[in-house]
C-alpha atoms as a PDB file:
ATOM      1  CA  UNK A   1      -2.276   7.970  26.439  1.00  0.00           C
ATOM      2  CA  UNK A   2      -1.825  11.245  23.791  1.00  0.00           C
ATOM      3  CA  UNK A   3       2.087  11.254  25.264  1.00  0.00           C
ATOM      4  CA  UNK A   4       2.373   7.472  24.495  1.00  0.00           C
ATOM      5  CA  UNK A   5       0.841   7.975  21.009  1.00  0.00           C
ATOM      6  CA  UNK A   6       3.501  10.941  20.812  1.00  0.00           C
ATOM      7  CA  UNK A   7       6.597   9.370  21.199  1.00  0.00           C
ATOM      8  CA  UNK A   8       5.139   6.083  18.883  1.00  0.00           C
ATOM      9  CA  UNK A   9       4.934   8.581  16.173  1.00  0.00           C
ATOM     10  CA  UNK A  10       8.190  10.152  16.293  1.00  0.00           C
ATOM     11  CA  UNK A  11      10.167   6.859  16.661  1.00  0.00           C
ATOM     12  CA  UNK A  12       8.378   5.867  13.538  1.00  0.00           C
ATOM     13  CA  UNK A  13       9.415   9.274  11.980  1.00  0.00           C
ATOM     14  CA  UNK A  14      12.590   8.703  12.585  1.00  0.00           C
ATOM     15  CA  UNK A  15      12.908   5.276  11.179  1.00  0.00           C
ATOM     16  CA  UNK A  16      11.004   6.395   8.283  1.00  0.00           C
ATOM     17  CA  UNK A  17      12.714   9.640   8.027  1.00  0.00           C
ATOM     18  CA  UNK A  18      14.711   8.101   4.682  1.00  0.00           C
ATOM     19  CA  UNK A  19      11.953   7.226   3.093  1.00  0.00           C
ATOM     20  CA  UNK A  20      10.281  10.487   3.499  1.00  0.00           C
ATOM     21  CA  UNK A  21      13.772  12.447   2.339  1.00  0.00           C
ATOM     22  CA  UNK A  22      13.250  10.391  -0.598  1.00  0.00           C
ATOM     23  CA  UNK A  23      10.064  11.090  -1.266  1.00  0.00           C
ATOM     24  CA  UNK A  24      10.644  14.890  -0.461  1.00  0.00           C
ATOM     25  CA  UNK A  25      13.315  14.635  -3.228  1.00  0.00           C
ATOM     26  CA  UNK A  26      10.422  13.251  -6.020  1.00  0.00           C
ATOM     27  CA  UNK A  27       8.603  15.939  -5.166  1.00  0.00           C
ATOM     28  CA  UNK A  28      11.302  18.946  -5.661  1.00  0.00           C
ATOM     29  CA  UNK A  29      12.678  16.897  -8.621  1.00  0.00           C
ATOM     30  CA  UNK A  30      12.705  19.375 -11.903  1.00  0.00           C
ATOM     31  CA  UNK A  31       9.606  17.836 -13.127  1.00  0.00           C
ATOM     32  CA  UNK A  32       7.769  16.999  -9.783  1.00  0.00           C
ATOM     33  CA  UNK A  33       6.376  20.510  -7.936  1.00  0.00           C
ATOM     34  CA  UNK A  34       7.934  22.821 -10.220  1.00  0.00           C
ATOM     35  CA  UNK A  35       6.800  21.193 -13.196  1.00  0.00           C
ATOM     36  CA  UNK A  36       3.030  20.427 -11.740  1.00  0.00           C
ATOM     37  CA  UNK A  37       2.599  23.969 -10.351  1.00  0.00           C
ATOM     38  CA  UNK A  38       3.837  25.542 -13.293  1.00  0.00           C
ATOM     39  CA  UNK A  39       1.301  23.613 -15.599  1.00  0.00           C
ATOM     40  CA  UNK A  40      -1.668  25.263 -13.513  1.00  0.00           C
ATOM     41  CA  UNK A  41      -0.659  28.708 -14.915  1.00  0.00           C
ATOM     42  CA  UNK A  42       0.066  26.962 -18.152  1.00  0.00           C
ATOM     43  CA  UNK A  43      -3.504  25.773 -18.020  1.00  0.00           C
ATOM     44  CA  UNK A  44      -2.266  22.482 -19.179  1.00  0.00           C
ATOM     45  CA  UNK A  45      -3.984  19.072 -18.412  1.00  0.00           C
ATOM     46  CA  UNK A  46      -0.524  17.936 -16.959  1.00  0.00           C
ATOM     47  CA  UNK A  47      -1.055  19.291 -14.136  1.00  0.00           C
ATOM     48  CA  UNK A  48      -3.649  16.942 -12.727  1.00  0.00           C
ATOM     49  CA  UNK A  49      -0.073  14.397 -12.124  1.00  0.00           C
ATOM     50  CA  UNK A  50       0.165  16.579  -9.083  1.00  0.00           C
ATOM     51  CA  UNK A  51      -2.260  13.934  -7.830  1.00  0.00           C
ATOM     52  CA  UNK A  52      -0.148  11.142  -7.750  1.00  0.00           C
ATOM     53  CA  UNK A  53       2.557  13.250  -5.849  1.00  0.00           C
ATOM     54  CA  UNK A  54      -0.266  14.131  -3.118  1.00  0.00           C
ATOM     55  CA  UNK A  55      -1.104  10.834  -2.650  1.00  0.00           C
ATOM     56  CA  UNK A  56       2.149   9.412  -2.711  1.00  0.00           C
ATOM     57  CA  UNK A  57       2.987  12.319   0.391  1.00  0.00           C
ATOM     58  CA  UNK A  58      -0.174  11.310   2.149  1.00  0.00           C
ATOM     59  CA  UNK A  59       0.321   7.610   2.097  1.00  0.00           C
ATOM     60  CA  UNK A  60       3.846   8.127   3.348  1.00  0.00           C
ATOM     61  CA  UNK A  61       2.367  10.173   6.309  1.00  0.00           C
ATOM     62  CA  UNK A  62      -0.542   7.460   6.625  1.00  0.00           C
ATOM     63  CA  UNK A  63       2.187   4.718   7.412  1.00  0.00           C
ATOM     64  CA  UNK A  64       3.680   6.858  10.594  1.00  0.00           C
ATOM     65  CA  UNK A  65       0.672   5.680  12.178  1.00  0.00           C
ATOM     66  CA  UNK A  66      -1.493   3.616  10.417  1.00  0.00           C
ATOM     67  CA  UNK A  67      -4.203   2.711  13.258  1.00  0.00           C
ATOM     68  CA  UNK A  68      -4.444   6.265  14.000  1.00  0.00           C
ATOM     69  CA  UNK A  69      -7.668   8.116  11.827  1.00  0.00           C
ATOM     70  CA  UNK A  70      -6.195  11.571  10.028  1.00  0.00           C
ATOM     71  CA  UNK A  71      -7.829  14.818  10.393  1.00  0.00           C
ATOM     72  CA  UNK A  72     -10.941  14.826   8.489  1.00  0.00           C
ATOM     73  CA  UNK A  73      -9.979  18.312   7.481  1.00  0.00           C
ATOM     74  CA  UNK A  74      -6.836  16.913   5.776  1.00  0.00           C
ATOM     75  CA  UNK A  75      -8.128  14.160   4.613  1.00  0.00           C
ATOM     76  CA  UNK A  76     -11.341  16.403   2.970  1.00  0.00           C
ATOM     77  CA  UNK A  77      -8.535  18.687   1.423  1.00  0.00           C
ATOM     78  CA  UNK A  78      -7.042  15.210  -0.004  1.00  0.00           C
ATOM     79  CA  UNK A  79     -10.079  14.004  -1.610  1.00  0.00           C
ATOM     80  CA  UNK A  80     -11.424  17.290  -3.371  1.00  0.00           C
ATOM     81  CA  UNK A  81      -7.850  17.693  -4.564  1.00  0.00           C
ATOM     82  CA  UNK A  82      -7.289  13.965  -5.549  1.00  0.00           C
ATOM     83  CA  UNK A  83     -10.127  13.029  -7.047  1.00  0.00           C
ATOM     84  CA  UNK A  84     -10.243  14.887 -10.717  1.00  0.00           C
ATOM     85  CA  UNK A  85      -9.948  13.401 -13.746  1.00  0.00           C
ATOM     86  CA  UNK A  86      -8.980  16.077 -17.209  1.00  0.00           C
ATOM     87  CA  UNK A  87     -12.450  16.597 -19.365  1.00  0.00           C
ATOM     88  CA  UNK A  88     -12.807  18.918 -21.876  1.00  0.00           C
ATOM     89  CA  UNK A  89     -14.984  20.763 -20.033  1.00  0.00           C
ATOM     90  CA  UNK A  90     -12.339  21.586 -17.462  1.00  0.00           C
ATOM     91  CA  UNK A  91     -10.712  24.130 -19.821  1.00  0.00           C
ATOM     92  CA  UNK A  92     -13.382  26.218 -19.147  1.00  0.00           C
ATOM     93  CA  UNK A  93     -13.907  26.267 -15.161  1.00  0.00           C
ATOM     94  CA  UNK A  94      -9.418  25.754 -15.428  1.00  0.00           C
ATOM     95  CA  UNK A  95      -9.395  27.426 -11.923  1.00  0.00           C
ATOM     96  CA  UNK A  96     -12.444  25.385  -9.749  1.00  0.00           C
ATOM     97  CA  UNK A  97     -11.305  22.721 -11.340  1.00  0.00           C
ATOM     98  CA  UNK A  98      -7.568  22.178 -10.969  1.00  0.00           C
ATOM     99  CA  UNK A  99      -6.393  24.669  -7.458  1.00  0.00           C
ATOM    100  CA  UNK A 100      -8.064  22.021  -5.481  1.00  0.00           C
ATOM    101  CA  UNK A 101      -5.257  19.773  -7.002  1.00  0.00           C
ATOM    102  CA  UNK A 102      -2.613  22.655  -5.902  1.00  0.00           C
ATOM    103  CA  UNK A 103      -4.258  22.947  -2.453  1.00  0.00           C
ATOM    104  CA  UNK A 104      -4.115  19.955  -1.656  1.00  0.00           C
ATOM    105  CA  UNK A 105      -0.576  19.021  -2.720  1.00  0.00           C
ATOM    106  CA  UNK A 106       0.687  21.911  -0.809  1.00  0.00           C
ATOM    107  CA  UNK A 107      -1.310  20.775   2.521  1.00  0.00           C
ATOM    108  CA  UNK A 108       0.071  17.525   1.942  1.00  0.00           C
ATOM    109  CA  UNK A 109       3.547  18.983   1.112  1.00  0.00           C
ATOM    110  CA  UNK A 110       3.500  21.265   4.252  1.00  0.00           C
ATOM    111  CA  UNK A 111       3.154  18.414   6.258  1.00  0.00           C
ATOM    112  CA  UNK A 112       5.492  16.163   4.712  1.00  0.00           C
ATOM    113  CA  UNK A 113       8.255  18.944   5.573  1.00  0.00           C
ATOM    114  CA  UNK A 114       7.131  19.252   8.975  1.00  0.00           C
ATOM    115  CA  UNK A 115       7.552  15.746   9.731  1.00  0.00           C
ATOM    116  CA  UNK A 116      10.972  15.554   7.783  1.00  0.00           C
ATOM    117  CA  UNK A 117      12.021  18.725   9.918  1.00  0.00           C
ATOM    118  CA  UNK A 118      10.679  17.472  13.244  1.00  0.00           C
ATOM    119  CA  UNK A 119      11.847  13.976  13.156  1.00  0.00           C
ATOM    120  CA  UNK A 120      15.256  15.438  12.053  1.00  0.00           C
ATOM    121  CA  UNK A 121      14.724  18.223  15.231  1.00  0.00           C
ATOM    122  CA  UNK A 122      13.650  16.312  17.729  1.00  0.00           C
ATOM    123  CA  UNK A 123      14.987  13.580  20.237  1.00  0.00           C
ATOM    124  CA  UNK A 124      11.667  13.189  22.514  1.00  0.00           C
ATOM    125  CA  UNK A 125       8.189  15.129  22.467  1.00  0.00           C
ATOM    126  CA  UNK A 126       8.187  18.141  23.461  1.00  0.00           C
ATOM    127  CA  UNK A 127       6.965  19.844  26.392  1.00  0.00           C
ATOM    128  CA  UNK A 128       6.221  23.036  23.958  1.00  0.00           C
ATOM    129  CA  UNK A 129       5.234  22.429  21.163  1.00  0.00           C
ATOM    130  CA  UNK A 130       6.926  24.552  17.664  1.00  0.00           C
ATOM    131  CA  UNK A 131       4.509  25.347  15.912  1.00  0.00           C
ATOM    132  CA  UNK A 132       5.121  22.854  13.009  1.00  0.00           C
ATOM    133  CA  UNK A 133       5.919  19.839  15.175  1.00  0.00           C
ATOM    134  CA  UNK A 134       1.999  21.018  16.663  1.00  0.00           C
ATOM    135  CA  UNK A 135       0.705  21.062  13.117  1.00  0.00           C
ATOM    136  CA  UNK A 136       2.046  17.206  12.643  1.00  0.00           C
ATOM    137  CA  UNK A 137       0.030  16.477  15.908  1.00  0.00           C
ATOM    138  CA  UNK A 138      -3.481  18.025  14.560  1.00  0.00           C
ATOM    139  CA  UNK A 139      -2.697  15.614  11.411  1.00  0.00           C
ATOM    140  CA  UNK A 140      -2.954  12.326  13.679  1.00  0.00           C
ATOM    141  CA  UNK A 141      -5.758  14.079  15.487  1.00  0.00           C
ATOM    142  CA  UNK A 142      -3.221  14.190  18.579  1.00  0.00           C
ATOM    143  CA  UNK A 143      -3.923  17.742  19.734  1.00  0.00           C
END
């Protein structure tokens, strides 16, 4: 069953796999990452677009296998990271407030670049598993 769910999700990588180039070029755009990340140590309230990037990375991911749950840890990451709107108030917890939005765009980053890498990679699953191509099977709960 897990090897039939395998090779589902890396035929849909690779039909997806321009897409997700495209959406790994958003995110290394000028003003994407580099931008975002750099208005954490600005302490600017720009930074909180970083959330629209995470989600757009985790929806993209979602579609490879849409009946298929995520990893709750993932998906936890997502939602602490996602879920922030700027307040005043923020200025002065600037760190508890705003690296949750940093963690989880790099979680959600990591594993967009694993999947771009891996559906690029690979012809067929596996017998052993990289390391990153492993990581993309914990996401769909598939190890």
């Amino acid at each position: 069953m897990t090897a039939d769910i395998d090779a589902r999700l890396l035929t849909n990588l690779k039909e997806h796999l321009p897409q997700l180039r495209r959406l790994r070029g958003e995110v290394q755009y000028e003003w994407g990452a580099e931008d975002l990340v750099y208005r954490f140590y600005h302490c600017s309230f720009k930074v909180f677009g970083i959330q629209q990037l995470t989600l757009a990375i985790r929806d993209a991911l979602r579609e490879l296998l849409p009946d298929v749950p995520m990893n709750e840890r993932f998906e936890r990451i997502i939602a602490e990271g996602t879920e922030k709107k700027f307040a005043l108030e923020t200025n002065r917890r600037w760190d508890e407030e705003t690296r949750p939005l940093l963690e989880a765009f790099f979680h959600a980053n990591y594993f967009l670049e694993m999947a771009i890498k891996y559906g690029e990679k690979l012809d067929e699953p596996p017998s052993s598993l990289p390391s990153g191509w492993a990581s993309v099977l914990y996401l769909y709960n598939l190890r």
